[in-house]
PDB file of N, CA and C in Angstrom:
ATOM      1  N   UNK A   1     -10.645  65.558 -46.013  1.00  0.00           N
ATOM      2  CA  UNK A   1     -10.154  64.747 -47.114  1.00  0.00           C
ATOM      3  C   UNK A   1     -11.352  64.099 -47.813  1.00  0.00           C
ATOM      4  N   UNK A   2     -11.518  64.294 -48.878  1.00  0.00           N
ATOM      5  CA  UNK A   2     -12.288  63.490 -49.893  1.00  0.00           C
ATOM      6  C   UNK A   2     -11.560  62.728 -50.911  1.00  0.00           C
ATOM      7  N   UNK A   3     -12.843  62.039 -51.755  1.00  0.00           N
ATOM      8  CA  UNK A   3     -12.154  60.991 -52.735  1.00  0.00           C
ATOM      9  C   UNK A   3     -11.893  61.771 -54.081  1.00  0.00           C
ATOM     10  N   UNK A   4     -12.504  62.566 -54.334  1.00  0.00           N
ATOM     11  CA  UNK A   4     -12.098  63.575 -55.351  1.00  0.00           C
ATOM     12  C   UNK A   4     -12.345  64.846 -55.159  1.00  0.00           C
ATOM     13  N   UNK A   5     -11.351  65.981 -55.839  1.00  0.00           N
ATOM     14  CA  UNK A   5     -10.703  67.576 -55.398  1.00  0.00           C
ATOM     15  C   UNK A   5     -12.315  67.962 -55.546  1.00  0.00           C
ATOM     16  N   UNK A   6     -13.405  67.571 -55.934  1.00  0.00           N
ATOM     17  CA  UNK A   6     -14.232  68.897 -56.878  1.00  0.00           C
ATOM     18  C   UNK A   6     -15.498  68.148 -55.742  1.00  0.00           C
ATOM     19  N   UNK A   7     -15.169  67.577 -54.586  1.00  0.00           N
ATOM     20  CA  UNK A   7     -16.386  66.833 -53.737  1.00  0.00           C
ATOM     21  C   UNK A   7     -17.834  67.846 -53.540  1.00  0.00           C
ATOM     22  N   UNK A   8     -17.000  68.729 -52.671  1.00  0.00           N
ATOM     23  CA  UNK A   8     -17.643  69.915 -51.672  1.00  0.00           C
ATOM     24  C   UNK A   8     -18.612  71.069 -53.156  1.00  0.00           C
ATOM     25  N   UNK A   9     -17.595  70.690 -54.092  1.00  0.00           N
ATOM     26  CA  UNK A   9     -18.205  71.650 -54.706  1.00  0.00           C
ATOM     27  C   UNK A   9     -19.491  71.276 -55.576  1.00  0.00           C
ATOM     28  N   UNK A  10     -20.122  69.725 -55.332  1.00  0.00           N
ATOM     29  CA  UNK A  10     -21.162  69.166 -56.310  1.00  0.00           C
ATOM     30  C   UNK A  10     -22.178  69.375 -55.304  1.00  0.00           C
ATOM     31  N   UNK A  11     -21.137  68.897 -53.920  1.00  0.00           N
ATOM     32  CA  UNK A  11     -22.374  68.080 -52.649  1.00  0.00           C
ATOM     33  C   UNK A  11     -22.276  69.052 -51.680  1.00  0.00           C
ATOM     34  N   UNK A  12     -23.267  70.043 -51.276  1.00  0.00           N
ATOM     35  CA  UNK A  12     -22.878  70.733 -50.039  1.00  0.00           C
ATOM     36  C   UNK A  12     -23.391  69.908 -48.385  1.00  0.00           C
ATOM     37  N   UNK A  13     -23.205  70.333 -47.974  1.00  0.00           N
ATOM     38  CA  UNK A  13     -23.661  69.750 -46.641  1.00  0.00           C
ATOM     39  C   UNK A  13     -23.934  70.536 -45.563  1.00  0.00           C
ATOM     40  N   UNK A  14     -24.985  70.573 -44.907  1.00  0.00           N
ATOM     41  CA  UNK A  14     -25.290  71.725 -43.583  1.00  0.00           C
ATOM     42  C   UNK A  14     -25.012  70.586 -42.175  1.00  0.00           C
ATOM     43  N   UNK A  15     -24.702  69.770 -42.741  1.00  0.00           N
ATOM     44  CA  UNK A  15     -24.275  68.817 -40.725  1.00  0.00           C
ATOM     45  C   UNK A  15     -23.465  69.680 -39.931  1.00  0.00           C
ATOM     46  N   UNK A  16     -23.458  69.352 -38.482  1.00  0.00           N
ATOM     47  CA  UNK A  16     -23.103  70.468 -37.571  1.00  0.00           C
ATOM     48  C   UNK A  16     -21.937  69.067 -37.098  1.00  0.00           C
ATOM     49  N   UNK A  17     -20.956  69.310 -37.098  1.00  0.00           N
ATOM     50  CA  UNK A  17     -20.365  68.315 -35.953  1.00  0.00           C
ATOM     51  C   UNK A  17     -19.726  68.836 -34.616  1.00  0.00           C
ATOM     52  N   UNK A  18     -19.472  68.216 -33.765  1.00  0.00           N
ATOM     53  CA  UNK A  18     -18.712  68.091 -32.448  1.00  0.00           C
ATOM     54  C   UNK A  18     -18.492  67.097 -31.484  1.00  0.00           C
ATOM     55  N   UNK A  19     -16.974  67.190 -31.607  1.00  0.00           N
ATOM     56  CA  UNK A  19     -16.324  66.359 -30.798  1.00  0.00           C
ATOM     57  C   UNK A  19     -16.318  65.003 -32.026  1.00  0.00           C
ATOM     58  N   UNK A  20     -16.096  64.970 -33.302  1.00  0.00           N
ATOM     59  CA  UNK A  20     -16.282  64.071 -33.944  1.00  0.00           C
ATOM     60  C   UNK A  20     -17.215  63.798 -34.463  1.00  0.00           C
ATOM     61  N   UNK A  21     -18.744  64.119 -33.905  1.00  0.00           N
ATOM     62  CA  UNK A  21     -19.888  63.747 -33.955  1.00  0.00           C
ATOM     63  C   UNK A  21     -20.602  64.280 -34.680  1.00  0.00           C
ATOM     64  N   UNK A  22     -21.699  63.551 -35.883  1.00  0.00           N
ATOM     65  CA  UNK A  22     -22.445  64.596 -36.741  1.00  0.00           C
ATOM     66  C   UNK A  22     -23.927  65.108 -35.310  1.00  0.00           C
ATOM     67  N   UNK A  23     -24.211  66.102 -35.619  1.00  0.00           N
ATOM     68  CA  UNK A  23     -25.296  66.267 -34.302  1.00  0.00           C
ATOM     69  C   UNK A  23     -26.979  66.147 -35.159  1.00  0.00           C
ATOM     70  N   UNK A  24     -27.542  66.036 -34.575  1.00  0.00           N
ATOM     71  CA  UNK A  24     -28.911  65.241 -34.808  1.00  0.00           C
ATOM     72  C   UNK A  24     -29.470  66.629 -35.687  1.00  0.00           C
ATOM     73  N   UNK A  25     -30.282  66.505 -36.714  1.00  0.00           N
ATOM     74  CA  UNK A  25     -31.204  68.254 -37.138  1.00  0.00           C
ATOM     75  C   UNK A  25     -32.609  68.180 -37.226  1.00  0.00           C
ATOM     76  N   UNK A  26     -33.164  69.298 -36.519  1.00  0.00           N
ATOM     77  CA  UNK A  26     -34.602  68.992 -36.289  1.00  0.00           C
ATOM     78  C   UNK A  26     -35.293  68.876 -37.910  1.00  0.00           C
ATOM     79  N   UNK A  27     -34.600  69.380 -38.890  1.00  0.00           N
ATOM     80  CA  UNK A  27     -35.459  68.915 -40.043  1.00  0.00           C
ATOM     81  C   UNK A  27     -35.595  67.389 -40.510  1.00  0.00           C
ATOM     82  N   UNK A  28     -35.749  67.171 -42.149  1.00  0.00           N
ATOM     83  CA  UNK A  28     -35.880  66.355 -42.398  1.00  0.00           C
ATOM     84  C   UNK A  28     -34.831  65.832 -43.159  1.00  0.00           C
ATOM     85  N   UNK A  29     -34.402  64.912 -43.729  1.00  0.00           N
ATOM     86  CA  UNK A  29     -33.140  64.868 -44.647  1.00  0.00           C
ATOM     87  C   UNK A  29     -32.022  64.330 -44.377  1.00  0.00           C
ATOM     88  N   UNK A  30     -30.962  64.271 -45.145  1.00  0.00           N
ATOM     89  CA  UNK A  30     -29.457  63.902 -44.648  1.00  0.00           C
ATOM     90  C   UNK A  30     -28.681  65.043 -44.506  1.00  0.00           C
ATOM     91  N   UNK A  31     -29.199  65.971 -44.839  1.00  0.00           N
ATOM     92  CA  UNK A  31     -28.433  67.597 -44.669  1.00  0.00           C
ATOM     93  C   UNK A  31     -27.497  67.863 -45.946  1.00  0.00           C
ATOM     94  N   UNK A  32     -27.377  67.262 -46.934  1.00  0.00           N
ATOM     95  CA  UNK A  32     -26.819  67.425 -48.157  1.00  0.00           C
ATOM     96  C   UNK A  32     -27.509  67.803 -49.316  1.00  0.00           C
ATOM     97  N   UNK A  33     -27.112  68.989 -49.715  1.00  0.00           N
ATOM     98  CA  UNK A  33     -27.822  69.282 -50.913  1.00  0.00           C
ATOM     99  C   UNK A  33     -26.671  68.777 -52.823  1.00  0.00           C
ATOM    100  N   UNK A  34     -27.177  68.760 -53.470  1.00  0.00           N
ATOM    101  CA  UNK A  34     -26.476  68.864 -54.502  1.00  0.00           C
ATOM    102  C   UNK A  34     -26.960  70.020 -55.792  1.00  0.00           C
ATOM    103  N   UNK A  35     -25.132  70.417 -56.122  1.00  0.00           N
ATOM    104  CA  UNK A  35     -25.264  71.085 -56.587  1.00  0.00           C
ATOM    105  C   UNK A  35     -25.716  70.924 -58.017  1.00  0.00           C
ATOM    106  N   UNK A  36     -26.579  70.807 -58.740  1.00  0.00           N
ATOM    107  CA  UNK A  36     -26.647  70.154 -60.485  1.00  0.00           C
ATOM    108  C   UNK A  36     -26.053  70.488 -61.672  1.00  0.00           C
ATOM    109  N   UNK A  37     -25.195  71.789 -61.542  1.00  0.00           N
ATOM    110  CA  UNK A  37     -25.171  72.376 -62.726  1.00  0.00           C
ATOM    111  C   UNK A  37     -23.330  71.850 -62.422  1.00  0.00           C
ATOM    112  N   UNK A  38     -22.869  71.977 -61.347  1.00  0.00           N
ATOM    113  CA  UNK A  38     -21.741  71.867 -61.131  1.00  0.00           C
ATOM    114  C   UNK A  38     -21.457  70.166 -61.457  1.00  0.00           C
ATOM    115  N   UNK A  39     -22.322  69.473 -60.524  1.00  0.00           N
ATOM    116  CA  UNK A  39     -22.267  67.724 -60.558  1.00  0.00           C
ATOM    117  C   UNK A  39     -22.325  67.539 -62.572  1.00  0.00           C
ATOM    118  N   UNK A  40     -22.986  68.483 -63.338  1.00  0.00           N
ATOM    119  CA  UNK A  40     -22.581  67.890 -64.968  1.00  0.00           C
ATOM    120  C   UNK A  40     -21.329  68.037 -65.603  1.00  0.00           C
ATOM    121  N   UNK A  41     -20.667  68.691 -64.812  1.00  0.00           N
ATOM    122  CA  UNK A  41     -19.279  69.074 -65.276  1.00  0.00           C
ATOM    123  C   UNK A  41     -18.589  68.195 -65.122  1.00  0.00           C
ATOM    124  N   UNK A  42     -18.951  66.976 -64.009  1.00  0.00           N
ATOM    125  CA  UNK A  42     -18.138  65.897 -63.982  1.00  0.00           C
ATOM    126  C   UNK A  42     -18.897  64.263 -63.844  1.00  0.00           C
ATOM    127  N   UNK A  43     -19.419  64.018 -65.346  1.00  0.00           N
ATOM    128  CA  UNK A  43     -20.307  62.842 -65.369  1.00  0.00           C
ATOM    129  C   UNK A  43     -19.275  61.533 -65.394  1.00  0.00           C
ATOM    130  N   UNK A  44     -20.651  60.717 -64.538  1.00  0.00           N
ATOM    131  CA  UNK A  44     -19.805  59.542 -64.137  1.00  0.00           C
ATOM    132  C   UNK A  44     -18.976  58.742 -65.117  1.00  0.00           C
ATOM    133  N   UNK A  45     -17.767  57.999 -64.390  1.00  0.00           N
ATOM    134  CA  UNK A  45     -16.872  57.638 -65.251  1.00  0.00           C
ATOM    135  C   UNK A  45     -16.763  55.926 -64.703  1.00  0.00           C
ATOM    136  N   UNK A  46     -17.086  55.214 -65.165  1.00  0.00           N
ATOM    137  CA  UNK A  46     -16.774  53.778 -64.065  1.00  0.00           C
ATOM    138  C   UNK A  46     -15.312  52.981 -63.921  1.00  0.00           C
ATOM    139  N   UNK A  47     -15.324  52.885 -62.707  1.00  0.00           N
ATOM    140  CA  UNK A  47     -13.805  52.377 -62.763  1.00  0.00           C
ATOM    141  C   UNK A  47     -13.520  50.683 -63.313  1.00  0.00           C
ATOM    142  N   UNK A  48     -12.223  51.051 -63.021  1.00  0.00           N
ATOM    143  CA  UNK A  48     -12.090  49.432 -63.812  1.00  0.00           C
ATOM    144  C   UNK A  48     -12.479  48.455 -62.724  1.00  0.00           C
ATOM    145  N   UNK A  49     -12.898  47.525 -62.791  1.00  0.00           N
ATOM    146  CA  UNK A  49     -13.415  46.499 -62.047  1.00  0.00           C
ATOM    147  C   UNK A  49     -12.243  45.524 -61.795  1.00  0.00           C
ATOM    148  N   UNK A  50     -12.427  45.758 -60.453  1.00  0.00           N
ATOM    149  CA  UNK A  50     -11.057  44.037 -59.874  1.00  0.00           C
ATOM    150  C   UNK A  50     -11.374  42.791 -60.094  1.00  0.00           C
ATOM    151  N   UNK A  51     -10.322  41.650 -60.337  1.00  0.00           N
ATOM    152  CA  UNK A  51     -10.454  40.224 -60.209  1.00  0.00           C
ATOM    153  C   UNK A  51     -11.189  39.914 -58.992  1.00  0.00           C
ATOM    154  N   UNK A  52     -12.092  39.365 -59.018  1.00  0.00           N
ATOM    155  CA  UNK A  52     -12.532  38.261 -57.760  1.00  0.00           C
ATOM    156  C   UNK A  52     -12.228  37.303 -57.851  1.00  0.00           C
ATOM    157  N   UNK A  53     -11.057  36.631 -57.977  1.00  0.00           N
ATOM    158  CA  UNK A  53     -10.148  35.391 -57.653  1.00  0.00           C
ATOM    159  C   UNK A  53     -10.235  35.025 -55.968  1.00  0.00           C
ATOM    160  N   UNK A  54      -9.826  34.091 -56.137  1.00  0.00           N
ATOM    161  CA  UNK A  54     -10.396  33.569 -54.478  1.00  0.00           C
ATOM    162  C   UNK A  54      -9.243  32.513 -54.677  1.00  0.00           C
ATOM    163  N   UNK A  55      -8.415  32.117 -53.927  1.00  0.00           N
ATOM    164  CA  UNK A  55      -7.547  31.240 -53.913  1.00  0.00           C
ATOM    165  C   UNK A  55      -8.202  30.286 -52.677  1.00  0.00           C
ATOM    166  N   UNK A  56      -8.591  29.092 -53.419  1.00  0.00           N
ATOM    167  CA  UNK A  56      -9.153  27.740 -52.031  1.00  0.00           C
ATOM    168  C   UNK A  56      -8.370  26.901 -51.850  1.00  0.00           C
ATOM    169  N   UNK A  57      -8.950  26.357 -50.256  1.00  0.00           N
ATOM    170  CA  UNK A  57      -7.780  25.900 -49.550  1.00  0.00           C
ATOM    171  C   UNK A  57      -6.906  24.724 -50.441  1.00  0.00           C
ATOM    172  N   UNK A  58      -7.711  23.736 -51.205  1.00  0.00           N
ATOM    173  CA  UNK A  58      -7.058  22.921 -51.700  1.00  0.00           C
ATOM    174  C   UNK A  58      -5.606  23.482 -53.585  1.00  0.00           C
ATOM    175  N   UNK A  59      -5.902  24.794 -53.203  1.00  0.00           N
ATOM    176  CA  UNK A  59      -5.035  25.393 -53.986  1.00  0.00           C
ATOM    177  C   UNK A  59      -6.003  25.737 -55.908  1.00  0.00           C
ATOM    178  N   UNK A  60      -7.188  25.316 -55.679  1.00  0.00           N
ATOM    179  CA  UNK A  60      -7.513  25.702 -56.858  1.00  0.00           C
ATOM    180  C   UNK A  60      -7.835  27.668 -56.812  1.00  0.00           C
ATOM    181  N   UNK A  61      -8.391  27.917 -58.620  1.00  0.00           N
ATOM    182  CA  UNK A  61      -8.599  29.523 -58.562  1.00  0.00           C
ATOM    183  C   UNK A  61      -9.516  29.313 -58.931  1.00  0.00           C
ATOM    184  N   UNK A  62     -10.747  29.876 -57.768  1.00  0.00           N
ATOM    185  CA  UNK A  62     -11.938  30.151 -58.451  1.00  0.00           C
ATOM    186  C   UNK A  62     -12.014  31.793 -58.261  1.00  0.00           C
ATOM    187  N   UNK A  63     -12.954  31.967 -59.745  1.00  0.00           N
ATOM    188  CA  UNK A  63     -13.640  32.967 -60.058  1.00  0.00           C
ATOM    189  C   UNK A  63     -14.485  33.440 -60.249  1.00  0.00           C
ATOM    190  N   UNK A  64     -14.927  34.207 -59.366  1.00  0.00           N
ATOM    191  CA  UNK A  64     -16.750  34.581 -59.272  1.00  0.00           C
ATOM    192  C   UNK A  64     -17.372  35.500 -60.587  1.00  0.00           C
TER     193      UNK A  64
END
């Protein structure tokens, strides 16, 4: 499961897992390559940003 359908196809990844576990690689790196031509097909989009309302104890709303 990823956060969006088109993940696997920007970011590849060579990690080995088992038993849950990513396993250690004698190279160097995080083991992810990206793909570039594919990752322009879907340029970033920013999401909408949430309230940081904070309700305090004495009942006021602060906002950061």
């Amino acid at each position: 499961m990823t956060d969006v359908p088109w993940r696997w196809d920007v970011a590849r990844r060579s990690l080995e897992t088992r038993n849950s576990y990513w396993l250690k690689k004698e190279s160097s790196g995080l083991g992810i390559s990206v793909n570039d031509s594919k990752a322009a097909q879907y340029p970033f989009q920013q999401e909408a940003s949430h309230s940081a309302n904070i309700c305090a104890a004495y009942g006021a709303i602060l906002r950061w």
